[in-house]
Protein backbone atom coordinates (compact mmCIF):
# COMPACT_ATOMS: atom_id res chain seq x y z
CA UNK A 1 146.44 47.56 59.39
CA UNK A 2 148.21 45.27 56.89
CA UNK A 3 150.03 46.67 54.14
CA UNK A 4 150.77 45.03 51.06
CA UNK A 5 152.29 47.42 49.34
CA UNK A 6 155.76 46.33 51.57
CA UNK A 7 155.95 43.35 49.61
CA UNK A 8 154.71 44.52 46.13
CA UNK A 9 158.26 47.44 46.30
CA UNK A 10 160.48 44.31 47.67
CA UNK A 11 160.62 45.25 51.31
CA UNK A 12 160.83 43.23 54.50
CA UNK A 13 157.58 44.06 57.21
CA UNK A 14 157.83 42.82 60.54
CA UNK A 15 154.26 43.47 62.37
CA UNK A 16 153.40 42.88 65.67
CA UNK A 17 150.80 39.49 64.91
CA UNK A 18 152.04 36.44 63.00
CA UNK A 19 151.01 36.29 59.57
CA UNK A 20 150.70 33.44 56.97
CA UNK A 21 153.14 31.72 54.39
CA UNK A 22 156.49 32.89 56.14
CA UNK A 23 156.48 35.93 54.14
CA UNK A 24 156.17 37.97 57.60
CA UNK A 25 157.72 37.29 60.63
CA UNK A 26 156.44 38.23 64.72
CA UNK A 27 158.21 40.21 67.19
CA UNK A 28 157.59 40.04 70.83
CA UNK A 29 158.95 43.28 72.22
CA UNK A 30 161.48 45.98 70.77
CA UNK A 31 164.57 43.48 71.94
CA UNK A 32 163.48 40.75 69.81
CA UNK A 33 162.14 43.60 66.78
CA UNK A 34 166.22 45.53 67.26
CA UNK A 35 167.29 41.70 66.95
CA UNK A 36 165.70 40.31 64.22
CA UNK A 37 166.62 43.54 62.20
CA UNK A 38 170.29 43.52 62.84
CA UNK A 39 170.20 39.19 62.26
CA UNK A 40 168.55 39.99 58.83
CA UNK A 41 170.88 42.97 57.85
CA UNK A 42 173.48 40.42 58.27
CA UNK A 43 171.89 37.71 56.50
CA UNK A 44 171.00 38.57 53.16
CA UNK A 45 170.12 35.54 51.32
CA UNK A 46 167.32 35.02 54.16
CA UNK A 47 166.07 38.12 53.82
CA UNK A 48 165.87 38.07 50.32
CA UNK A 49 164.03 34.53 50.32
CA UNK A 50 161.62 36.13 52.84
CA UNK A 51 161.17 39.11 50.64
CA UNK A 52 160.57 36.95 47.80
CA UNK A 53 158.14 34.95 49.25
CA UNK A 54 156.23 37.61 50.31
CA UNK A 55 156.15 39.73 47.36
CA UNK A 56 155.42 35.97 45.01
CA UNK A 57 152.12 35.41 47.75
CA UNK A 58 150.63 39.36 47.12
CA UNK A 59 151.05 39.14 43.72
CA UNK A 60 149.15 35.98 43.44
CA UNK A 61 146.54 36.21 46.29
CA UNK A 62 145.44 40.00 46.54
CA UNK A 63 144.85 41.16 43.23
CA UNK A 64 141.87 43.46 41.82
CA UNK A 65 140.56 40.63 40.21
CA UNK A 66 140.80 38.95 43.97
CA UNK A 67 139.07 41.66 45.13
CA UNK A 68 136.24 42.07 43.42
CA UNK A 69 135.70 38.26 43.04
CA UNK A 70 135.73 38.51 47.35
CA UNK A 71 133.10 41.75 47.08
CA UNK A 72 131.12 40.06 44.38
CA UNK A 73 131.02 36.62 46.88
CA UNK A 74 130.08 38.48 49.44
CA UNK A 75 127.61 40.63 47.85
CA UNK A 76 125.62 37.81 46.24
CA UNK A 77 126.07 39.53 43.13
């Protein structure tokens, strides 16, 4: 399950399945998860970017209005 709300409070997600835009990044076991953490902990200004990103794609891509327009589409409405 996907949540957006990680990027609409400013937060960094790191799922398991590559997502789009570089606003999430892939892991391949716990190694390269513990890794990437302790590389972005250290690395602010790349986090942040990432974070920034992220939160600048949700807010313009999966709004209500996004949402219903998709249902509507879909529906035939």
């Amino acid at each position: 399950m996907i949540s957006y709300d990680d990027d609409r409070v400013n937060s960094m997600l790191f799922p398991e399945y590559e997502m789009i835009n570089e606003t999430f990044y892939i892991y391949k076991d716990t190694d390269d998860l513990i890794n990437k953490i302790r590389f972005y902990l250290k690395h602010e200004q790349d986090r942040e970017g990432i974070i920034d990103k992220g939160y600048e794609y949700i807010s313009q891509n999966h709004t209500f209005i996004n949402r219903i327009e998709e249902i509507i589409s879909i529906c035939d409405i």
